[in-house]
Protein backbone atom coordinates (compact mmCIF):
# COMPACT_ATOMS: atom_id res chain seq x y z
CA UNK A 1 -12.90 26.15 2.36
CA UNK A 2 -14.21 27.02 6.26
CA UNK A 3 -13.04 30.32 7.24
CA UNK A 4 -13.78 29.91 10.40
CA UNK A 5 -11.58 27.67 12.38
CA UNK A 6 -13.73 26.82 15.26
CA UNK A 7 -16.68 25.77 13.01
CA UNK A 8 -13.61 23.63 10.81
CA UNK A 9 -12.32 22.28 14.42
CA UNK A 10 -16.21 21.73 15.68
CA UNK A 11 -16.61 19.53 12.30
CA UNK A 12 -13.16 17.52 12.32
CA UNK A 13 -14.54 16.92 15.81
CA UNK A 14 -17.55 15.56 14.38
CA UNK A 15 -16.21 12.57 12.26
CA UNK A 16 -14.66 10.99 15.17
CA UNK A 17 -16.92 10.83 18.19
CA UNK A 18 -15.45 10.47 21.90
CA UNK A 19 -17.32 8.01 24.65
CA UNK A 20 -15.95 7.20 27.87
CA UNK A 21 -17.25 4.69 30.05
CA UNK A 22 -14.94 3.77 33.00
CA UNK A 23 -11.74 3.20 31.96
CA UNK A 24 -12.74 2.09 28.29
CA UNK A 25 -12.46 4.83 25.54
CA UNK A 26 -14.65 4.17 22.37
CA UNK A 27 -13.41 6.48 19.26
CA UNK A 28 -16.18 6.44 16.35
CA UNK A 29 -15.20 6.79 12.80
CA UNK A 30 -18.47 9.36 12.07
CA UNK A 31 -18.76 9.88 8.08
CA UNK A 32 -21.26 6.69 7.30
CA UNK A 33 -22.30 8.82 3.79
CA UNK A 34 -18.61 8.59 2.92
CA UNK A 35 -18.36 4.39 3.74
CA UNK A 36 -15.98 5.94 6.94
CA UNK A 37 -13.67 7.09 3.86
CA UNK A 38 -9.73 7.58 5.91
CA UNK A 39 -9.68 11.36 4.53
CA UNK A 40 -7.66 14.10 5.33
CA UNK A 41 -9.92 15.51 7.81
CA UNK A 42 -10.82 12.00 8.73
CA UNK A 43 -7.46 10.66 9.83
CA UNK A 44 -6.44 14.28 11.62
CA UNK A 45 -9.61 14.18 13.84
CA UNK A 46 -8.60 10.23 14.08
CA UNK A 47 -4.90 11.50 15.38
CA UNK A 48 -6.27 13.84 17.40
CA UNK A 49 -8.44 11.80 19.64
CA UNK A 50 -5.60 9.34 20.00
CA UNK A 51 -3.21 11.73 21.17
CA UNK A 52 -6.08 12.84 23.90
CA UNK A 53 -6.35 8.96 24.51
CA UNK A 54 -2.90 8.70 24.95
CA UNK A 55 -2.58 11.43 27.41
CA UNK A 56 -5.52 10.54 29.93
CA UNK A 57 -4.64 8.67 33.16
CA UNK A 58 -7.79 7.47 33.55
CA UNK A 59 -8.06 5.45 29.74
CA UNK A 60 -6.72 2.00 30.23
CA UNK A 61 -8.55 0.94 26.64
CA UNK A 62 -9.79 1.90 23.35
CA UNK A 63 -12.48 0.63 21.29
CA UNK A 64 -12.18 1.93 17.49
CA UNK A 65 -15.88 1.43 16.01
CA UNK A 66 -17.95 3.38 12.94
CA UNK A 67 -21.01 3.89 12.28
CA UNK A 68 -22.97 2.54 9.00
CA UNK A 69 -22.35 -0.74 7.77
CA UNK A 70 -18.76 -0.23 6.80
CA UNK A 71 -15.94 -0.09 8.92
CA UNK A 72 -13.80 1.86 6.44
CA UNK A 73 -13.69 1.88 2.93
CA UNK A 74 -9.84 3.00 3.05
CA UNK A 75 -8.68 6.67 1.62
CA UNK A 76 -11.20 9.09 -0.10
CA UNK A 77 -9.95 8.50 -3.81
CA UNK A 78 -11.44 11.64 -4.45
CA UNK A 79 -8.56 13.21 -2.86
CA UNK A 80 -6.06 12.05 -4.75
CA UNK A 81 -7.28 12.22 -8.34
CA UNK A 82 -6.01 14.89 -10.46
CA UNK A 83 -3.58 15.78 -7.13
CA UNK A 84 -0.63 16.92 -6.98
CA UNK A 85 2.96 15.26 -5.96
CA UNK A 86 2.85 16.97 -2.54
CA UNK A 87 -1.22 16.48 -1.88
CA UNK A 88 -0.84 12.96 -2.28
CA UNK A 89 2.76 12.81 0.41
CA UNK A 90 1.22 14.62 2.25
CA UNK A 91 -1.65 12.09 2.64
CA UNK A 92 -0.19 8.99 2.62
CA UNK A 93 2.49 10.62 5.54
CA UNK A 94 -0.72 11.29 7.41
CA UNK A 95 -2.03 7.92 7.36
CA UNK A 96 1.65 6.70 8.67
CA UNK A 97 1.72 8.43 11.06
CA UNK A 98 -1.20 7.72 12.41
CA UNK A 99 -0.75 4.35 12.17
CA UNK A 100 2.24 4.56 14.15
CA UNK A 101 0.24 6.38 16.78
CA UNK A 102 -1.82 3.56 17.10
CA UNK A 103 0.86 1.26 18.29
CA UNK A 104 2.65 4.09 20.17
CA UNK A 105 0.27 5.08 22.66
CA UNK A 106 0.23 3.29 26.07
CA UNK A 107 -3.41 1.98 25.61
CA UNK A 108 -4.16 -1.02 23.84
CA UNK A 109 -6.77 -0.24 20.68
CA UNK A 110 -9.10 -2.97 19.83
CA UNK A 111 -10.92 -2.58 16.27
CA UNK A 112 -15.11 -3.31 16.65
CA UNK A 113 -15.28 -3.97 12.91
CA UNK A 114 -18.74 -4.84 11.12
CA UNK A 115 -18.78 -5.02 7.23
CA UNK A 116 -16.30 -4.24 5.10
CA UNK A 117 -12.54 -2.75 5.74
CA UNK A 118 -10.94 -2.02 2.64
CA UNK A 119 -7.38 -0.74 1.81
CA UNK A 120 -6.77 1.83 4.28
CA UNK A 121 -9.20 0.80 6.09
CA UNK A 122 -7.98 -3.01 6.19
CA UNK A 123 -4.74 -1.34 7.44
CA UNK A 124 -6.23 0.13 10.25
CA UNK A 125 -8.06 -2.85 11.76
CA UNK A 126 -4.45 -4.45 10.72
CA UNK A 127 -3.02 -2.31 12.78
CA UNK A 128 -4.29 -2.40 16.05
CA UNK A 129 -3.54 -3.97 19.09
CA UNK A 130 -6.56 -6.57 18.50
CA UNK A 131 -9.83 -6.71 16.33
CA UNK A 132 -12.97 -7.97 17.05
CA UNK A 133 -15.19 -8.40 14.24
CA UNK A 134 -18.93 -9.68 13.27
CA UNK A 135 -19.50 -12.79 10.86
CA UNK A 136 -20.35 -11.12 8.41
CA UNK A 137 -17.26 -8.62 8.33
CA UNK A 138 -14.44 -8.84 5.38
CA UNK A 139 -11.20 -7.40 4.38
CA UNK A 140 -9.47 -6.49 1.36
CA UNK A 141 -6.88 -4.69 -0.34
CA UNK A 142 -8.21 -4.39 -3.58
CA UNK A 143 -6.15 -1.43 -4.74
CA UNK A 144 -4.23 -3.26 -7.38
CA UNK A 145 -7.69 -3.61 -9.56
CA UNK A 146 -7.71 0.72 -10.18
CA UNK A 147 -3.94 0.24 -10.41
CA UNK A 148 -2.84 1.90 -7.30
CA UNK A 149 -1.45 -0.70 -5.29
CA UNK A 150 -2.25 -1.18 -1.54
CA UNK A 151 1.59 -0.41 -0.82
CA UNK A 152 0.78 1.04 2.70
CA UNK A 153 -1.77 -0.90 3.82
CA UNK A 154 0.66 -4.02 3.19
CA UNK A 155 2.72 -2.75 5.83
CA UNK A 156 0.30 -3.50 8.78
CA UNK A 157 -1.18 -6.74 6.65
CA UNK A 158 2.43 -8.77 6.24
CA UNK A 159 3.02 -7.80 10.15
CA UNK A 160 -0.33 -9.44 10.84
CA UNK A 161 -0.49 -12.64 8.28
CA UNK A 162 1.44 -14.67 6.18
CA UNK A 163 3.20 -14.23 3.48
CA UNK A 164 0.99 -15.68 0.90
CA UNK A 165 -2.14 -14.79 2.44
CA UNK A 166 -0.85 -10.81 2.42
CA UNK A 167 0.20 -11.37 -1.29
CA UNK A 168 -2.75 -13.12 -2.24
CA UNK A 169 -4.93 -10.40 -1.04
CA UNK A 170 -2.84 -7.69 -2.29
CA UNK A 171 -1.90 -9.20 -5.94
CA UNK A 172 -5.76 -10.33 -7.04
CA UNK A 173 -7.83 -8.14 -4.66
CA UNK A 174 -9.75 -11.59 -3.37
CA UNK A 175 -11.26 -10.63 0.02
CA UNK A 176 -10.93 -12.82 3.07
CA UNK A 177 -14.13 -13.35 5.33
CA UNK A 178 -13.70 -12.79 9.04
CA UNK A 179 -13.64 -16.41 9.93
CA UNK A 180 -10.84 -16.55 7.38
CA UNK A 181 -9.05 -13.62 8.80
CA UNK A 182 -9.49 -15.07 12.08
CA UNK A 183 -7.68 -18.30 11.14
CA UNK A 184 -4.74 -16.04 9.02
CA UNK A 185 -4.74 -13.97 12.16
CA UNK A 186 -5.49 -10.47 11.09
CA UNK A 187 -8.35 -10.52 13.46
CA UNK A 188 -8.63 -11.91 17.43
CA UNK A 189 -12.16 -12.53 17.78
CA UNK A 190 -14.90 -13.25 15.75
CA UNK A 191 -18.68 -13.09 16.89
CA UNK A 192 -22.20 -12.80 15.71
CA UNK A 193 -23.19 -9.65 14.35
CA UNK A 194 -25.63 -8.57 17.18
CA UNK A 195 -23.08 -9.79 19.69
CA UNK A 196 -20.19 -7.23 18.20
CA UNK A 197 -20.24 -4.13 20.21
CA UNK A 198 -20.93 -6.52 23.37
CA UNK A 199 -17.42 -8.68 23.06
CA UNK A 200 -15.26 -6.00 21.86
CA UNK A 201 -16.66 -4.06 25.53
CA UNK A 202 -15.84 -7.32 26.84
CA UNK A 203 -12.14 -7.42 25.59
CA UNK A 204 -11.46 -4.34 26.24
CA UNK A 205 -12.78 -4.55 30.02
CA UNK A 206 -10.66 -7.51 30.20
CA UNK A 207 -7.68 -5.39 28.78
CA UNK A 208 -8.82 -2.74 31.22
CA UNK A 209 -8.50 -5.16 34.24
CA UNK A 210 -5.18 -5.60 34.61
CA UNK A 211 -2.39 -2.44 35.77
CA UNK A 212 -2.32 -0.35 33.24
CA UNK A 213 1.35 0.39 33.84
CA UNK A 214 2.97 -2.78 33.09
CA UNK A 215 0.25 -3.08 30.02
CA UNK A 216 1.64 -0.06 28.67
CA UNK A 217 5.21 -1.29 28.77
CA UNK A 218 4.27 -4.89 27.64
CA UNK A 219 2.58 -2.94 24.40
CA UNK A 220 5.77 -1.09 24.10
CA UNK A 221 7.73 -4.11 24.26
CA UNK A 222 5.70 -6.02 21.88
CA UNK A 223 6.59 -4.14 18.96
CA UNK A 224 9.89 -3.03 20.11
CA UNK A 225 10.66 -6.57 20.04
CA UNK A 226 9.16 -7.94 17.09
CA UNK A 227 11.25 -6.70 14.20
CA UNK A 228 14.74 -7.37 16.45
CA UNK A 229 16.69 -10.62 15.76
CA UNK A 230 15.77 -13.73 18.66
CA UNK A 231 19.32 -13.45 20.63
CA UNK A 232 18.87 -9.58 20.46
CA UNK A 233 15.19 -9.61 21.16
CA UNK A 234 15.88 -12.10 24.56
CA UNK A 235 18.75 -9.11 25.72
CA UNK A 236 16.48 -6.34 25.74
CA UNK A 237 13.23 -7.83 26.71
CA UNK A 238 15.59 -9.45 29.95
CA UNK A 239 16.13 -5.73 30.56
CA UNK A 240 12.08 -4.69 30.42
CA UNK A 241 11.01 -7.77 32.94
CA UNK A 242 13.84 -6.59 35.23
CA UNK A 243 12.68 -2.82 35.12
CA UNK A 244 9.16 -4.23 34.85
CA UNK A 245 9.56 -6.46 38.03
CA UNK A 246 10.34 -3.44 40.18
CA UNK A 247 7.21 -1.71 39.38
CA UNK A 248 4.80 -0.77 42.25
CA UNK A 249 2.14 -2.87 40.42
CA UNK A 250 3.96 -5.93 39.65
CA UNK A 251 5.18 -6.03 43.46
CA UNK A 252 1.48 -5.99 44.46
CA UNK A 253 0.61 -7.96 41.83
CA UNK A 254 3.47 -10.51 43.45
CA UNK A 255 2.22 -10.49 46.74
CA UNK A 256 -1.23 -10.74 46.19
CA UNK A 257 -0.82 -13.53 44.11
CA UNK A 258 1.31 -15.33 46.92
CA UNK A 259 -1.12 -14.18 49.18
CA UNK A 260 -4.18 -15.43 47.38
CA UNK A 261 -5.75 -12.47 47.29
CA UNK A 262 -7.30 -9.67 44.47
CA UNK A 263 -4.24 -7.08 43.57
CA UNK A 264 -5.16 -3.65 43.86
CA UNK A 265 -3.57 -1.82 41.21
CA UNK A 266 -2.09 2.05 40.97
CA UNK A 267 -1.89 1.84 37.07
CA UNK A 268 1.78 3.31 37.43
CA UNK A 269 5.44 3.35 37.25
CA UNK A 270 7.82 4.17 35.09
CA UNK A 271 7.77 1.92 31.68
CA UNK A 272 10.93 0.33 30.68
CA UNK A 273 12.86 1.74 27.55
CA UNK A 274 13.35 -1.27 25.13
């Protein structure tokens, strides 16, 4: 173990690596020797950067990339054999969480996925915002062929497919190619391999265009909405436009739209409380 917390902070640092470019935020999954393994230290540093994401003004998108040919091979199974009880909460609580973070914070977070993302690592293109991935790309949950079964990673998969394309990946492991996870709609956008980091910029410029206020309450809303029942779901998200329609930006927005003329956005207001 590091003794020395700065050099331990300067190399959690390390495995996820910053870039800002405008208003477009790419996070880098750093630990190519390790496939992008979602370890410990890998899903903390992950967490971290997020919750700086989250709190920047001037972030209106986030790529998630890696480096290497994998986009993430899911946990470290090194970590969790011959563990105990509590090692193994205590890592699968992490990876919830983070999760969650992903669809919590106001920013939209589009995947830029090239090669494989397995288990955990399925889950997290699964679970964000959008995913742009390369031909060549697949995804998996395969965790039912070493007899630990992709329980948490099915949570973001049967929010993002269909029933019997989530249990036919999770029951016999098969892997679905990106076309095919385009069509099942675990992924957004699928492109040639050299044309990857290109489109996902793209996307996420797009993303990046618009007020960044009311996209952070329309995220919000999204998933606030999507678990409620449809007479339920029509009451509150009534209440967001409302709240939404008396934003600074939608007013401008409004009136330059009547006007025919470019809005100029503030990116801010207060978001709406599902």
């Amino acid at each position: 173990m590091d003794e020395n917390p700065a050099r331990a902070s300067a190399a959690a640092q390390d495995l996820v690596a910053t870039a800002a470019q405008g208003p477009i935020t790419t996070l880098t999954l750093n630990d190519p020797a390790k496939r992008n393994a979602l370890s410990l230290p890998m899903m903390r540093a992950l967490t971290a950067a997020l919750e700086r994401v989250a709190a920047d003004p001037q972030c209106r998108a986030v790529v998630l990339a890696s480096t290497g040919t994998v986009f993430s091979a899911g946990h470290d199974l090194a970590e969790l054999r011959g563990a105990p009880e509590s090692a193994a909460q205590e890592l699968f609580d992490t990876c919830a969480q983070l999760m969650l973070l992903i669809q919590r914070i106001p920013q939209p977070v589009i995947a830029r996925v090239q090669g494989l993302a397995t288990a955990a690592g399925c889950q997290l293109a699964a679970t964000c915002d959008l995913a742009v991935a390369a031909q060549g790309a697949s995804f998996a949950t395969p965790g039912v062929r070493i007899g630990l079964f992709c329980s948490t990673p099915m949570v973001a998969l049967s929010r993002a497919v269909d029933r019997k394309t989530a249990l036919r990946m999770l029951l016999t492991g098969e892997a679905l190619s990106a076309q095919d996870a385009l069509v099942h709609g675990l992924v957004s956008h699928v492109v040639p391999a050299e044309q990857l980091e290109a489109r996902a910029h793209e996307v996420a410029a797009q993303v990046a265009s618009a007020s960044g206020a009311t996209v952070a309450l329309g995220k919000r809303a999204f998933y606030a909405q999507a678990e409620l029942p449809t007479a339920e779901a029509y009451e509150q998200m009534a209440r967001v436009m409302t709240a939404n329609a008396g934003l600074g930006d939608a007013q401008e927005g409004i009136g330059a739209f009547l006007d025919k003329r470019a809005p100029v956005w503030q990116h801010r207001g207060a978001a709406a409380t599902p």
